[in-house]
C-alpha atoms as a PDB file:
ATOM      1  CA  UNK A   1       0.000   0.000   0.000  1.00  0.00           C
ATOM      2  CA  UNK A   2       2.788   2.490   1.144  1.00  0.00           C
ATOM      3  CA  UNK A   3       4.496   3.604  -2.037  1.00  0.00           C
ATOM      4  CA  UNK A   4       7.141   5.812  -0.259  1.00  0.00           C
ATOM      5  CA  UNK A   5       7.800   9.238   2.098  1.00  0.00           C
ATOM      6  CA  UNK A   6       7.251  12.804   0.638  1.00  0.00           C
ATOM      7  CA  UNK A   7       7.563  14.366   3.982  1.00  0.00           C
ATOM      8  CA  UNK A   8       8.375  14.616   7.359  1.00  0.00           C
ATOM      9  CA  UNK A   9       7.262  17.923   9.079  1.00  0.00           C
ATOM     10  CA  UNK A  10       9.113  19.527  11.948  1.00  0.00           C
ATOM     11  CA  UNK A  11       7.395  21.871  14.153  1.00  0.00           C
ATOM     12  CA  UNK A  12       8.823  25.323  15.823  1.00  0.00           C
ATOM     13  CA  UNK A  13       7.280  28.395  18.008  1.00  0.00           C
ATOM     14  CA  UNK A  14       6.930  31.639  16.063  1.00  0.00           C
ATOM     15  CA  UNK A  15       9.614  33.180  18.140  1.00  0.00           C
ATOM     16  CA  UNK A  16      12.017  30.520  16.657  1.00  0.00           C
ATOM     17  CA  UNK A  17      10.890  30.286  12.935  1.00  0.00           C
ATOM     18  CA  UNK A  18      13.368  32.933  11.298  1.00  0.00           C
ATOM     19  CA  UNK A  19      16.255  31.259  13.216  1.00  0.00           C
ATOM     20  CA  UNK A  20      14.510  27.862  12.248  1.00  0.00           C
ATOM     21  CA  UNK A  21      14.653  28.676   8.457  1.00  0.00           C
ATOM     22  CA  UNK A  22      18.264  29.899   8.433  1.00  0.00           C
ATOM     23  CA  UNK A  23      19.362  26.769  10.426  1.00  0.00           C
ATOM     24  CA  UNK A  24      17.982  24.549   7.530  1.00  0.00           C
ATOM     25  CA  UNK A  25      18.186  26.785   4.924  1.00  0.00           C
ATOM     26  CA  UNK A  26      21.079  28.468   5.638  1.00  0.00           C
ATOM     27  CA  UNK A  27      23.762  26.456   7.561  1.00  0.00           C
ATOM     28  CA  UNK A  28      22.341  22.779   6.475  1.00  0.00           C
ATOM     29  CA  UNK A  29      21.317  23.919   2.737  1.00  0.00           C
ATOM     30  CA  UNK A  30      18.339  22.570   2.222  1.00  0.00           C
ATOM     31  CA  UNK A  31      17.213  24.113  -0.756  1.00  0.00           C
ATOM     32  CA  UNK A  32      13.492  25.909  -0.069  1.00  0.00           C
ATOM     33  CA  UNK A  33      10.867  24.877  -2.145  1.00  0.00           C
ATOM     34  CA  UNK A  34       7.754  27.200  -2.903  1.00  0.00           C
ATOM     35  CA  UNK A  35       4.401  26.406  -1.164  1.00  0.00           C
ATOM     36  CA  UNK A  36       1.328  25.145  -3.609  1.00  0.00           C
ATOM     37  CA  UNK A  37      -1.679  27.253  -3.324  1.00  0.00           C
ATOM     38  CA  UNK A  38      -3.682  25.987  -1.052  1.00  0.00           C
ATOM     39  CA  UNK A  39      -1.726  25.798   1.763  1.00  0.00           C
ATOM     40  CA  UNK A  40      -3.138  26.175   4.982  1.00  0.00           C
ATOM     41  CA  UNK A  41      -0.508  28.825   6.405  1.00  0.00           C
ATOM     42  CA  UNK A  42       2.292  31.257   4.913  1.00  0.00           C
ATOM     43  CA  UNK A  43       4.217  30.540   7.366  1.00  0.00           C
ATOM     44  CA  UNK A  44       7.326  28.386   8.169  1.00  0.00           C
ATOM     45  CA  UNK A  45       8.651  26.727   5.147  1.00  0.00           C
ATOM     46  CA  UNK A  46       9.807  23.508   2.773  1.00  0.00           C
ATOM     47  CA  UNK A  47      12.682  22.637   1.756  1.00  0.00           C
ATOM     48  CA  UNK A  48      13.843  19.665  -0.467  1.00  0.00           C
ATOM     49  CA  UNK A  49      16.147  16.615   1.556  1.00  0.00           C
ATOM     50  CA  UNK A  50      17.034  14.236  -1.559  1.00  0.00           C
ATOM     51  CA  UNK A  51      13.651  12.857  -2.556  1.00  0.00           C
ATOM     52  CA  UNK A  52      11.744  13.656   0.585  1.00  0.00           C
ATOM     53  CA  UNK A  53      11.050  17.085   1.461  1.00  0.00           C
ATOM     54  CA  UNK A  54      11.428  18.468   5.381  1.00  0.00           C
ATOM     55  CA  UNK A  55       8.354  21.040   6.361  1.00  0.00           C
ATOM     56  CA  UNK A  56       8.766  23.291   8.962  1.00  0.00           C
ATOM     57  CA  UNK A  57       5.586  24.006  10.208  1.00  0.00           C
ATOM     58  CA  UNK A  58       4.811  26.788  12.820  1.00  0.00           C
ATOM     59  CA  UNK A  59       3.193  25.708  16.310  1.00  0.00           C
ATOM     60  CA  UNK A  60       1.070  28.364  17.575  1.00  0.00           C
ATOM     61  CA  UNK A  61       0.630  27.237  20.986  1.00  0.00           C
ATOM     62  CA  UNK A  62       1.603  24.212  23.346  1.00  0.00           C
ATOM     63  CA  UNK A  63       5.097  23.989  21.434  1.00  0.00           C
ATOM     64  CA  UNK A  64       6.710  20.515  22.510  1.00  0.00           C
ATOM     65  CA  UNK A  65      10.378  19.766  20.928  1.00  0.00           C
ATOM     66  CA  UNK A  66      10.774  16.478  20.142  1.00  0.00           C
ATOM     67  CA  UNK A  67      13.642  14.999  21.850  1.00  0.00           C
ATOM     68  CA  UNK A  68      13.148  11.586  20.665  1.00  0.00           C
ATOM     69  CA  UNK A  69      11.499  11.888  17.084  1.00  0.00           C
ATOM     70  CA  UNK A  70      13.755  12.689  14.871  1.00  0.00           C
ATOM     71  CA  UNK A  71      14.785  13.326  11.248  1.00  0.00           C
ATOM     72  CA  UNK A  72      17.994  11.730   9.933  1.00  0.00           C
ATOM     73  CA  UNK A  73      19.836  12.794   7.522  1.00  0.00           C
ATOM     74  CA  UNK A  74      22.358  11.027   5.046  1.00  0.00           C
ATOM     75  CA  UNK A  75      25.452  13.273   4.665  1.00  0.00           C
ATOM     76  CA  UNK A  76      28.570  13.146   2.349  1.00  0.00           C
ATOM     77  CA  UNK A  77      30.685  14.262   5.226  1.00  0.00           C
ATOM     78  CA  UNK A  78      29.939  13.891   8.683  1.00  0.00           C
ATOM     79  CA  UNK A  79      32.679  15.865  10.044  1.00  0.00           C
ATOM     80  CA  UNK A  80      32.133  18.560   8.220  1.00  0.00           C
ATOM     81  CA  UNK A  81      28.992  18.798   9.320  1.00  0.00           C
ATOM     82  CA  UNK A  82      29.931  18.445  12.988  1.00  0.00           C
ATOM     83  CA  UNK A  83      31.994  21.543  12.581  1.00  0.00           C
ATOM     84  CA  UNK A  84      29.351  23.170  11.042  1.00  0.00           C
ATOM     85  CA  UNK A  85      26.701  22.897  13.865  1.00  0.00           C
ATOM     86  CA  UNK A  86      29.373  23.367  16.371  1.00  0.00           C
ATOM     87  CA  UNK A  87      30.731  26.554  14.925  1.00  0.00           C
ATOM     88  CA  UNK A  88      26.776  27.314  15.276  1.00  0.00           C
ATOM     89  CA  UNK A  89      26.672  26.746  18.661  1.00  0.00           C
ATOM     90  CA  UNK A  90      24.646  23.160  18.357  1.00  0.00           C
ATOM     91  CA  UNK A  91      25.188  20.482  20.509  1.00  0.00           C
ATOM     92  CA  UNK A  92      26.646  16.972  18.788  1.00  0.00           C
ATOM     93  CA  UNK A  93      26.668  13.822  20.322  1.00  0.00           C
ATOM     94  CA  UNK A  94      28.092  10.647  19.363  1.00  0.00           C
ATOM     95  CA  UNK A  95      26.222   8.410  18.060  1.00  0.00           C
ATOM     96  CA  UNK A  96      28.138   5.204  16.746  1.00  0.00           C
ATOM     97  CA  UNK A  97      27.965   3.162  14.255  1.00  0.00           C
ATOM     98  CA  UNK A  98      24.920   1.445  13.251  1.00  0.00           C
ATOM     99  CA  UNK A  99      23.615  -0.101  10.044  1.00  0.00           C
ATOM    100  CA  UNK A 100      26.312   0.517   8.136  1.00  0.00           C
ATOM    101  CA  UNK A 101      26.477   4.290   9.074  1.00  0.00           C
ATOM    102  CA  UNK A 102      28.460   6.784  11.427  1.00  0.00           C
ATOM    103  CA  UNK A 103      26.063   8.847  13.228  1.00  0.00           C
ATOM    104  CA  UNK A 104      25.599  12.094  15.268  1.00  0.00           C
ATOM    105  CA  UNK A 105      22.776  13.717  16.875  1.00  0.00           C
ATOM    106  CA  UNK A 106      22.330  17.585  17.163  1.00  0.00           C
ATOM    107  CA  UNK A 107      19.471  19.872  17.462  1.00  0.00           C
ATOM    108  CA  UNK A 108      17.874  22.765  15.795  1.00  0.00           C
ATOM    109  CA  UNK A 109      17.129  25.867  17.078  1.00  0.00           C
ATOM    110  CA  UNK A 110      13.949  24.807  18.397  1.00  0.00           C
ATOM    111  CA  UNK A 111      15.377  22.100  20.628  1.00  0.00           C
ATOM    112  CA  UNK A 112      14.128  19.373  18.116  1.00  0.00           C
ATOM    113  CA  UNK A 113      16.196  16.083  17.749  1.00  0.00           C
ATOM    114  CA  UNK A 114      17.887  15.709  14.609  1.00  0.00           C
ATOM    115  CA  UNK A 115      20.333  12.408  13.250  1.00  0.00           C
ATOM    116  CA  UNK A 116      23.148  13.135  10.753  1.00  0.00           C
ATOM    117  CA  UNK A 117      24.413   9.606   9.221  1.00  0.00           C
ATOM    118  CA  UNK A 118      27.464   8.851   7.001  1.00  0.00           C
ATOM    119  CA  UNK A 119      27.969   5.839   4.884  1.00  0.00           C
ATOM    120  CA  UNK A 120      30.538   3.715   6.006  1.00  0.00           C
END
């Protein structure tokens, strides 16, 4: 039945959303994609991840990180991208090797859990 992802969603407060968008747009380089008409709200973003896309959607009120859910990412090169989000000021743990794949975790500006994995 399940043919595939199109996209995970990420949510933020409105306080964080510009630093939000710059963190994914800016330091991680997600490309931004344009919202179809008929979206519900103008604000927060998309942004294309390989062949899924990441949303960042805007919560209004009762704003929860998520400190277990997480998106993971597949990166060329994993320590480059540790000394990005450390020269931002993110936090990066170790995460080991598993399936085949070096891994860190980090978080965005929000406080939401996000996985950055490396082919072996």
């Amino acid at each position: 039945m399940i043919r595939g992802v199109d996209h995970v969603q990420v949510a933020v407060p409105p306080a964080l959303e510009n630093a939000a968008l710059r963190f994914y747009g800016g330091l991680l380089g997600l490309p931004r994609l344009p919202k179809p008409e008929g979206t519900e709200d103008a604000r927060g973003a998309w942004f294309a991840a390989g062949n899924v896309q990441l949303h960042v959607g805007i919560q209004l009120q009762g704003f929860a990180a998520a400190t277990k859910a997480h998106v993971g990412f597949v990166v060329e090169d994993l320590e480059r991208m540790k000394a990005l989000l450390k020269g931002d000021g993110r936090p990066v743990k170790d995460g080991g090797v598993i399936s085949g794949f070096r891994r860190v975790f980090s978080e965005d500006p929000a406080g939401n859990r996000l996985e950055f994995l490396q082919p072996l």
